[in-house]
PDB file of N, CA and C in Angstrom:
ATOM      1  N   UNK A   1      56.162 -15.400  18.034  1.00  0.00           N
ATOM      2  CA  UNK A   1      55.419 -15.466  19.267  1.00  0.00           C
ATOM      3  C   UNK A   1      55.283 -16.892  19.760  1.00  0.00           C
ATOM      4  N   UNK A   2      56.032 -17.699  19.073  1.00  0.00           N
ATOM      5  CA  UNK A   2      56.038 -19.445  19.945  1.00  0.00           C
ATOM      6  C   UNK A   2      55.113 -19.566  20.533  1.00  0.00           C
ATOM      7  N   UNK A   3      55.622 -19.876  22.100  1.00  0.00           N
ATOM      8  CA  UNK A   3      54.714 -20.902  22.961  1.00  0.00           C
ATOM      9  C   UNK A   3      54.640 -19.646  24.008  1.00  0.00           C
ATOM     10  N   UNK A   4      53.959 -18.525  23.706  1.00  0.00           N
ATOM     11  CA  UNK A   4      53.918 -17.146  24.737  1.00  0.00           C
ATOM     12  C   UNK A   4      52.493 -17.473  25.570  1.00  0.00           C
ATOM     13  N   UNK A   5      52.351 -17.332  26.853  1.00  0.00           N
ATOM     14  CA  UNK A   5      51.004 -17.903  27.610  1.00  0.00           C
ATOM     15  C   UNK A   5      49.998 -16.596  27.040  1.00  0.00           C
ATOM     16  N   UNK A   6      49.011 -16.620  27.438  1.00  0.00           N
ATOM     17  CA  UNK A   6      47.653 -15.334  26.983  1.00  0.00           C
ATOM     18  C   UNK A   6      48.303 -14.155  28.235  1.00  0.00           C
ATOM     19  N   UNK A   7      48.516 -14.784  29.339  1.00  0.00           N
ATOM     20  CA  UNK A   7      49.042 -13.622  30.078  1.00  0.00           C
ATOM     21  C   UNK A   7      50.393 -13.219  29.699  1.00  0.00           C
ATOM     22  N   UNK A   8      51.338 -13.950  29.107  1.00  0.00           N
ATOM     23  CA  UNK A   8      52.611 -12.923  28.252  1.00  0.00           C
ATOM     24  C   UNK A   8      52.018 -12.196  27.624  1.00  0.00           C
ATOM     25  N   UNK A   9      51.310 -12.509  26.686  1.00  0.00           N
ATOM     26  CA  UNK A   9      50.484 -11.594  25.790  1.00  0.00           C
ATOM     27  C   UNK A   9      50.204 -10.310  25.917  1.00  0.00           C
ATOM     28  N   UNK A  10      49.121 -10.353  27.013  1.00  0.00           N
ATOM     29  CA  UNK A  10      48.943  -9.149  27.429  1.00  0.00           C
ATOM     30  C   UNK A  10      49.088  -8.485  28.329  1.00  0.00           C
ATOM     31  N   UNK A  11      50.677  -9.183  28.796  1.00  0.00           N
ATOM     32  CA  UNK A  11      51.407  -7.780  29.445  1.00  0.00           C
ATOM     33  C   UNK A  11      52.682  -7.139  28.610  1.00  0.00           C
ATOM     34  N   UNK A  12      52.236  -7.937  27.318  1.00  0.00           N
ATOM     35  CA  UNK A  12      53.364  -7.039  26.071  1.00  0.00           C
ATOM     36  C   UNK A  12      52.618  -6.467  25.524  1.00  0.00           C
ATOM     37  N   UNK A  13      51.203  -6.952  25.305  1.00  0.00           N
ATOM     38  CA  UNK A  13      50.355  -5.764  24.464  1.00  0.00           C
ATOM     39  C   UNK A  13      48.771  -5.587  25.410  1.00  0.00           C
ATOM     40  N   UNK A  14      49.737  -4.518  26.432  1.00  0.00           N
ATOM     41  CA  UNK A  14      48.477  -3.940  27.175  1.00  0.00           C
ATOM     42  C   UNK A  14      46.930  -3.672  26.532  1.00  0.00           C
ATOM     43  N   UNK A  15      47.214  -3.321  25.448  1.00  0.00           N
ATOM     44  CA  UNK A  15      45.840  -2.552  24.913  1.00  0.00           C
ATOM     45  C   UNK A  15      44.743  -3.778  24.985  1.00  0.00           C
ATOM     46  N   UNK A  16      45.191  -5.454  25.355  1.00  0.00           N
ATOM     47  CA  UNK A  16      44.070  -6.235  24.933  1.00  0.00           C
ATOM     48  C   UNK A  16      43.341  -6.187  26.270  1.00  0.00           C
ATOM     49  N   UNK A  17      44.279  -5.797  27.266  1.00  0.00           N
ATOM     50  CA  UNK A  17      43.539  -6.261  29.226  1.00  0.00           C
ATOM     51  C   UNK A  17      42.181  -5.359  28.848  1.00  0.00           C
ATOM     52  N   UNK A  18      41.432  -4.494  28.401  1.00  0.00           N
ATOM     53  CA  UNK A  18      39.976  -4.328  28.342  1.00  0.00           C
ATOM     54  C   UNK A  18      38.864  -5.509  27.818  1.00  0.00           C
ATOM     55  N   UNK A  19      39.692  -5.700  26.206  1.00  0.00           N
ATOM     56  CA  UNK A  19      39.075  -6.480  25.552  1.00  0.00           C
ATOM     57  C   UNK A  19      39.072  -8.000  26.142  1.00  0.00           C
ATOM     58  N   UNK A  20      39.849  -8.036  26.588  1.00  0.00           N
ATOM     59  CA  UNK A  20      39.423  -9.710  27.659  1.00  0.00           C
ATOM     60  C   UNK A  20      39.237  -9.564  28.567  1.00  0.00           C
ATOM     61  N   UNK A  21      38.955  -8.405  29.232  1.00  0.00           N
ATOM     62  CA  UNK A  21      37.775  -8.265  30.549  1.00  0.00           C
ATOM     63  C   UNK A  21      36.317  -8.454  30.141  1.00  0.00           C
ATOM     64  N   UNK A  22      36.268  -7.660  29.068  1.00  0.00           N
ATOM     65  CA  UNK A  22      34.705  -7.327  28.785  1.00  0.00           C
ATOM     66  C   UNK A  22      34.349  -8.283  27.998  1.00  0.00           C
ATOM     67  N   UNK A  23      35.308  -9.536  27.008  1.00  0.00           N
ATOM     68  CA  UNK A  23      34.562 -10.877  26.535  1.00  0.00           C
ATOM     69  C   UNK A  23      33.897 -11.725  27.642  1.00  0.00           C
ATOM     70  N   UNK A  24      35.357 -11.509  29.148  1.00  0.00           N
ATOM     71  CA  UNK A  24      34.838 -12.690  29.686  1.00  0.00           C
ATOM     72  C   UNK A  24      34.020 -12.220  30.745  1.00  0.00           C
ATOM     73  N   UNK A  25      33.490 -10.345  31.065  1.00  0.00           N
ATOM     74  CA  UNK A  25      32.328 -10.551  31.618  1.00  0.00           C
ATOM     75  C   UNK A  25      30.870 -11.068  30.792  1.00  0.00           C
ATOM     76  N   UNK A  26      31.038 -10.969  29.014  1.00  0.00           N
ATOM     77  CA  UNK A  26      30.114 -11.114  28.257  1.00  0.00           C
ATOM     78  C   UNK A  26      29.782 -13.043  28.702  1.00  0.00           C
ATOM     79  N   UNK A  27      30.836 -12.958  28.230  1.00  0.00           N
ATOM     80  CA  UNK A  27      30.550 -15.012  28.320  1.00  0.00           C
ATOM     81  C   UNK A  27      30.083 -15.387  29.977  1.00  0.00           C
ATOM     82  N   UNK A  28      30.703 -14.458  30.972  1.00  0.00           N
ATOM     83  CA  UNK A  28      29.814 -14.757  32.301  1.00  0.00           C
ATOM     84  C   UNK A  28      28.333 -14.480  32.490  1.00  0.00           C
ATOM     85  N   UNK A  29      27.983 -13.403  31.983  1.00  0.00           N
ATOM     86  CA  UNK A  29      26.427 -12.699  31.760  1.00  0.00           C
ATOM     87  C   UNK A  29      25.608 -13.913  31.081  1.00  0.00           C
ATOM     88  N   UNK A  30      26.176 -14.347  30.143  1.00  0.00           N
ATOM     89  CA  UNK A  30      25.439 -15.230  29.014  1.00  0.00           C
ATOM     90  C   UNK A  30      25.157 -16.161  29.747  1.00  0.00           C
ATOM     91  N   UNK A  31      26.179 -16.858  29.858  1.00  0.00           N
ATOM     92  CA  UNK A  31      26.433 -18.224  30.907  1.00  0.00           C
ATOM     93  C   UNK A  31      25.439 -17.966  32.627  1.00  0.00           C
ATOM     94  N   UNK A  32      25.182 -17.153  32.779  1.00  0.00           N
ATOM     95  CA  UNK A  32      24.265 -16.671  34.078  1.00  0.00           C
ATOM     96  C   UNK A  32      23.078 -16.789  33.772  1.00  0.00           C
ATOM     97  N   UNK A  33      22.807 -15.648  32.578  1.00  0.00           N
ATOM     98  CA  UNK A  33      21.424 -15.767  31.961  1.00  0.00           C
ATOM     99  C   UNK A  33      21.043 -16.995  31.499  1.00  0.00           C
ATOM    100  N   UNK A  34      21.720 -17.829  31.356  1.00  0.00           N
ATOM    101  CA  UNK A  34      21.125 -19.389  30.097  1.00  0.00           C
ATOM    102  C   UNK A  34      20.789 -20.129  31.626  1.00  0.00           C
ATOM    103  N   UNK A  35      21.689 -20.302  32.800  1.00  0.00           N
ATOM    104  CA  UNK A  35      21.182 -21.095  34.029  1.00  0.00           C
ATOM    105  C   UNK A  35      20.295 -20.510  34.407  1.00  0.00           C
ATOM    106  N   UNK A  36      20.183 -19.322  34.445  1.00  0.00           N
ATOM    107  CA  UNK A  36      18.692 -18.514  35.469  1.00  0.00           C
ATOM    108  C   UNK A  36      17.451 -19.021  34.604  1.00  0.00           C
ATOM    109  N   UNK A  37      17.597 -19.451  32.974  1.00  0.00           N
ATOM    110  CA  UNK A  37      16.471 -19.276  32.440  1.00  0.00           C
ATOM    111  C   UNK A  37      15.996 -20.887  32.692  1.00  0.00           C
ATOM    112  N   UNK A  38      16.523 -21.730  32.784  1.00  0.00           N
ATOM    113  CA  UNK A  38      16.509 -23.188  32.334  1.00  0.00           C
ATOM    114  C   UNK A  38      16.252 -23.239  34.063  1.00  0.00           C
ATOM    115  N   UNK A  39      16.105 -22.625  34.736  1.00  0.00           N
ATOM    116  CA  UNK A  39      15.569 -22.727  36.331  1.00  0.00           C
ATOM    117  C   UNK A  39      13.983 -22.274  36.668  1.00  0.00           C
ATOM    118  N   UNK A  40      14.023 -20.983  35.951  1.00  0.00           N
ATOM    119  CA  UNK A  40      12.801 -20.656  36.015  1.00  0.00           C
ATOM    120  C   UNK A  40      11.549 -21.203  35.259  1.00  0.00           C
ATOM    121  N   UNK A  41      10.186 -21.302  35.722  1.00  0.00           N
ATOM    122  CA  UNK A  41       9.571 -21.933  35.100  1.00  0.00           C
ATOM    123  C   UNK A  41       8.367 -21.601  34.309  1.00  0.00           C
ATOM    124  N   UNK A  42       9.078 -20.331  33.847  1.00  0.00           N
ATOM    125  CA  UNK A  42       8.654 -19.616  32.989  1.00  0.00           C
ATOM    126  C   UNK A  42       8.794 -19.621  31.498  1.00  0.00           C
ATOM    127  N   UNK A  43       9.856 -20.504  31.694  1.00  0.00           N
ATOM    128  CA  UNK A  43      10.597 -21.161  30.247  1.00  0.00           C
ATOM    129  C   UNK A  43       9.945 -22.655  30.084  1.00  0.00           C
ATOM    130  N   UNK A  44       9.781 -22.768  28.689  1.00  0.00           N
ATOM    131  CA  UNK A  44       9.443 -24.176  28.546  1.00  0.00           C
ATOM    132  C   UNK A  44      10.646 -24.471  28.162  1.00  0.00           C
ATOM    133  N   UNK A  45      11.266 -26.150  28.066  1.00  0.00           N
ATOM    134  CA  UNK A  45      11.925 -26.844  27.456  1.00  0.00           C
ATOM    135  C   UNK A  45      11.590 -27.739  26.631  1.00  0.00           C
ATOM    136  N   UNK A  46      10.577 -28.636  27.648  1.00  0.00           N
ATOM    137  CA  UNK A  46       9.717 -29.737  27.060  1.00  0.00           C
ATOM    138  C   UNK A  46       8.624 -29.973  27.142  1.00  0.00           C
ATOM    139  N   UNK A  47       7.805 -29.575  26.168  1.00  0.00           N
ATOM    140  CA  UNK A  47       6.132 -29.141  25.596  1.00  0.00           C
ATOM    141  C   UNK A  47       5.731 -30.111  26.226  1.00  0.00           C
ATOM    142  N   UNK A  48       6.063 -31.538  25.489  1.00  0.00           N
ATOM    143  CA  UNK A  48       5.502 -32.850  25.957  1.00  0.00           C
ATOM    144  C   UNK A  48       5.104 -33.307  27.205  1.00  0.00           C
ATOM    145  N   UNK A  49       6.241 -33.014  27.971  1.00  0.00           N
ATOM    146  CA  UNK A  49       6.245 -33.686  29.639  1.00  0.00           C
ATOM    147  C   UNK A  49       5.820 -32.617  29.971  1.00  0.00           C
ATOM    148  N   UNK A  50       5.999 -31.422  30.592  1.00  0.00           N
ATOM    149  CA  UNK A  50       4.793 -30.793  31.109  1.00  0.00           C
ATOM    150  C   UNK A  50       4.230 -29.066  30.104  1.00  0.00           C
ATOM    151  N   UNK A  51       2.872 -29.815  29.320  1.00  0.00           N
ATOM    152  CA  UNK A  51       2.541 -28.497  28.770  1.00  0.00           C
ATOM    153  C   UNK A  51       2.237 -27.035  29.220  1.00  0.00           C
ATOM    154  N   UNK A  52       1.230 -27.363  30.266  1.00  0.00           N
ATOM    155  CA  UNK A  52       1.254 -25.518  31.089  1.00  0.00           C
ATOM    156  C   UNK A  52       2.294 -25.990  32.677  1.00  0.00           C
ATOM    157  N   UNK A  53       3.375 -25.621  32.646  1.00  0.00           N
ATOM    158  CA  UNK A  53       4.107 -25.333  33.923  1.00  0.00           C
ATOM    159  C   UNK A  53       3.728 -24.151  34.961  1.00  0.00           C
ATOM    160  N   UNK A  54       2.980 -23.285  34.389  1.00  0.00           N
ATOM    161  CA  UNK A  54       2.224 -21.966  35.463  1.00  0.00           C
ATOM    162  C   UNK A  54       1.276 -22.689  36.219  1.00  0.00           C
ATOM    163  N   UNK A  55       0.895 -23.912  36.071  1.00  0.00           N
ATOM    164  CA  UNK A  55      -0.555 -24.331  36.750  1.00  0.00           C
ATOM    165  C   UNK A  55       0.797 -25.209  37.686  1.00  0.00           C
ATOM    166  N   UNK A  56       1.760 -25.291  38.132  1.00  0.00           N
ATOM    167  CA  UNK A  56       2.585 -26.316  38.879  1.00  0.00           C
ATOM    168  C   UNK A  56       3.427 -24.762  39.557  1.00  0.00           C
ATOM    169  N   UNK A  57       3.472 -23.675  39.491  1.00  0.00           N
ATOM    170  CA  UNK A  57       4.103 -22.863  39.928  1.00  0.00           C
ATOM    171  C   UNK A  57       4.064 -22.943  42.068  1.00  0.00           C
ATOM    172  N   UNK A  58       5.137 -22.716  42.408  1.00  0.00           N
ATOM    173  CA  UNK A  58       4.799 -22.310  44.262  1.00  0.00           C
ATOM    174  C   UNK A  58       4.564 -20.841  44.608  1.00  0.00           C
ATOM    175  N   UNK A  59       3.049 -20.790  44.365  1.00  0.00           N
ATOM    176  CA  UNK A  59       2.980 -18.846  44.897  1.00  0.00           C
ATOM    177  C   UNK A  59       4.361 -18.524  46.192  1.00  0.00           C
ATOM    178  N   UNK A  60       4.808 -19.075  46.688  1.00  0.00           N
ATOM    179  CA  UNK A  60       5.544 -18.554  48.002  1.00  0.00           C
ATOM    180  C   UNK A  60       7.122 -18.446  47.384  1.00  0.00           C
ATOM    181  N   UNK A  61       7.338 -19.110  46.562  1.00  0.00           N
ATOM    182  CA  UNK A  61       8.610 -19.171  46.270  1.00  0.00           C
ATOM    183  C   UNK A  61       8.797 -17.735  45.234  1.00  0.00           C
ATOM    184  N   UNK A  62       9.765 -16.716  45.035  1.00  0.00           N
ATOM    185  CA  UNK A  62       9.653 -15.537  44.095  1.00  0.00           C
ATOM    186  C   UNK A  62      10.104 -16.114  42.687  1.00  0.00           C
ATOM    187  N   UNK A  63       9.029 -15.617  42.000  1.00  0.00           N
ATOM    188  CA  UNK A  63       9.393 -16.006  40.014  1.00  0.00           C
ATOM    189  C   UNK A  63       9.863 -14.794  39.287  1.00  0.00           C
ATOM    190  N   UNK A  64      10.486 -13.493  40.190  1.00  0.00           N
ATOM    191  CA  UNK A  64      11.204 -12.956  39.448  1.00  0.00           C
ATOM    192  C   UNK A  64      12.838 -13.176  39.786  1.00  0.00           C
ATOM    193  N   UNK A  65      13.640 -11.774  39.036  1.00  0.00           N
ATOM    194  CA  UNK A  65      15.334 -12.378  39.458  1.00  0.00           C
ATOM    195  C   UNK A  65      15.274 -11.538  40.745  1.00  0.00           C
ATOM    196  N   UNK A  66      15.151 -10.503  40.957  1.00  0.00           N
ATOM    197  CA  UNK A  66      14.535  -9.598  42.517  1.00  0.00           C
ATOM    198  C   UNK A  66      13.381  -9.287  43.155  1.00  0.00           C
ATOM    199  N   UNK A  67      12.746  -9.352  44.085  1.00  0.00           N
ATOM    200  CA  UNK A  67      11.683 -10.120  44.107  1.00  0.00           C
ATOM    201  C   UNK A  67      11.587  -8.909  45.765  1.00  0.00           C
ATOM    202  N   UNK A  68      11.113  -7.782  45.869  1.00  0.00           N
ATOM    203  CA  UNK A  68      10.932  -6.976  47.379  1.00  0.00           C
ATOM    204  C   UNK A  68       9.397  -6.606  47.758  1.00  0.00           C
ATOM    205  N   UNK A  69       9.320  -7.588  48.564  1.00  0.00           N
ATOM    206  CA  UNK A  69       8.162  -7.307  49.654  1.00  0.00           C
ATOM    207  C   UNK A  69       6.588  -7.975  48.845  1.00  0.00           C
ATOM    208  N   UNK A  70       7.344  -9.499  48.632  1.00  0.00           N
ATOM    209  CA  UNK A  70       5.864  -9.953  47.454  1.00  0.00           C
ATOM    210  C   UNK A  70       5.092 -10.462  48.679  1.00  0.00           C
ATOM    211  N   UNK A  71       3.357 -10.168  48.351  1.00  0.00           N
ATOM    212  CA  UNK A  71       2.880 -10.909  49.322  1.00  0.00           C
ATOM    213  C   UNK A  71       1.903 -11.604  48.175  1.00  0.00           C
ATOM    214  N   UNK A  72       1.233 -12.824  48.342  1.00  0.00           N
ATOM    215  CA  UNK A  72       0.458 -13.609  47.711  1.00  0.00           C
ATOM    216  C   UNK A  72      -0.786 -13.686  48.328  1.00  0.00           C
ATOM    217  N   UNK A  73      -1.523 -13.824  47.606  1.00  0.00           N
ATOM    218  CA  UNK A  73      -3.051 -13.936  48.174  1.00  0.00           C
ATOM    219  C   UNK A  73      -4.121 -14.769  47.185  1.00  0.00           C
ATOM    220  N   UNK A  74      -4.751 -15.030  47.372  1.00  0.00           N
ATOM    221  CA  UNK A  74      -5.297 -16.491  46.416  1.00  0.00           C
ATOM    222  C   UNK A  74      -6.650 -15.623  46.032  1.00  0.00           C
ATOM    223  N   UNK A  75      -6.979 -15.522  45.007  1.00  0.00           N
ATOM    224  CA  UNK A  75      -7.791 -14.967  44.273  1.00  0.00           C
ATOM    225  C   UNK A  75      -9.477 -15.678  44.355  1.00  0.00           C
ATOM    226  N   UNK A  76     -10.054 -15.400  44.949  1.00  0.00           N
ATOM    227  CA  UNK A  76     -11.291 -16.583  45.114  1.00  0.00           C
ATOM    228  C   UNK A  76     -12.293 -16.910  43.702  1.00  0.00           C
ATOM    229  N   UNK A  77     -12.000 -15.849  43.104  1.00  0.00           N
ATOM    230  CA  UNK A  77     -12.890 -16.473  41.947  1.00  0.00           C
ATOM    231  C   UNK A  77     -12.049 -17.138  41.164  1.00  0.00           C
ATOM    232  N   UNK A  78     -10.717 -17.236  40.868  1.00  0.00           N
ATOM    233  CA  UNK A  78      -9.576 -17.808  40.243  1.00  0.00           C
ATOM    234  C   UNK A  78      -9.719 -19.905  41.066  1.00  0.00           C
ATOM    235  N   UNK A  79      -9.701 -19.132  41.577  1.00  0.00           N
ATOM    236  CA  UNK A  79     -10.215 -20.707  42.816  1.00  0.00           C
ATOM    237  C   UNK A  79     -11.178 -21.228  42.473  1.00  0.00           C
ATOM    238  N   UNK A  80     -12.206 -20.920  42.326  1.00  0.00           N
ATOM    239  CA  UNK A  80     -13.805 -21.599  41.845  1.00  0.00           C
ATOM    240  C   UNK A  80     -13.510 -21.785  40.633  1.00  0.00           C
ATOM    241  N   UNK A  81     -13.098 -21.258  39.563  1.00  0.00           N
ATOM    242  CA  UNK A  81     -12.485 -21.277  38.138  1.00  0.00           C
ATOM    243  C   UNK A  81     -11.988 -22.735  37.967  1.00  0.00           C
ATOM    244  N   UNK A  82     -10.668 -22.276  39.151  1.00  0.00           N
ATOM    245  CA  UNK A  82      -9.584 -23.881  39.355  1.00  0.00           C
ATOM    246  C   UNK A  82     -10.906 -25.330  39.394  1.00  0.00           C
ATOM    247  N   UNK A  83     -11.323 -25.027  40.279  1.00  0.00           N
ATOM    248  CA  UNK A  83     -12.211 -26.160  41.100  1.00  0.00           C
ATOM    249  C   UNK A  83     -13.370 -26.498  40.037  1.00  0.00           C
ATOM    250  N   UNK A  84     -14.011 -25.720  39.597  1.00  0.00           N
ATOM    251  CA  UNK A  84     -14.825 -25.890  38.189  1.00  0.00           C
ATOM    252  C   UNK A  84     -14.323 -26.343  36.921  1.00  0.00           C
ATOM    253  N   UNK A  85     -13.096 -26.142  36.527  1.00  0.00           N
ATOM    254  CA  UNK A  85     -12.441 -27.141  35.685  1.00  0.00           C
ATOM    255  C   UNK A  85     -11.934 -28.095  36.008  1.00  0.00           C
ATOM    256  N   UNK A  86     -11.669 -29.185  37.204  1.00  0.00           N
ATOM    257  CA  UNK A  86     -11.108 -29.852  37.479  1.00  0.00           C
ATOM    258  C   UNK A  86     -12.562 -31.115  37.630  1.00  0.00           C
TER     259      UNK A  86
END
């Protein structure tokens, strides 16, 4: 089998065109999921530089991956809470 490219490969041995569809939708999924997570700020990375990231969140911006018909509204005793610890 020398110097045969991955696509000689598997158009001499059909049976692999599934199995390297479905690695490289796996490695795309993965690779999707690891950027979506390291975006959201729901994930910590670094304890140090900022410990609670939910208190820095933008109510307007959506913190899920689909997000239909969010409306926000500011909680008033959550507010006096805020304002009383500060």
């Amino acid at each position: 089998m020398g110097k045969m490219g991955v696509f000689q490969i598997m158009m001499k041995k059909k049976e692999l065109i599934p199995l390297v569809a479905f690695v490289t939708f796996a490695g795309a999924g993965a690779t999707f999921a690891t950027l979506n997570a390291m975006r959201k700020s729901d994930v910590i990375f670094n304890k140090t530089g900022n410990p609670e990231p939910w208190e820095h969140v933008n109510p307007s911006q959506p913190q899920k991956l689909l997000t239909i018909n969010q409306e926000w509204k500011p909680i008033e005793e959550l507010e006096k809470v805020k304002k009383m610890m500060k």
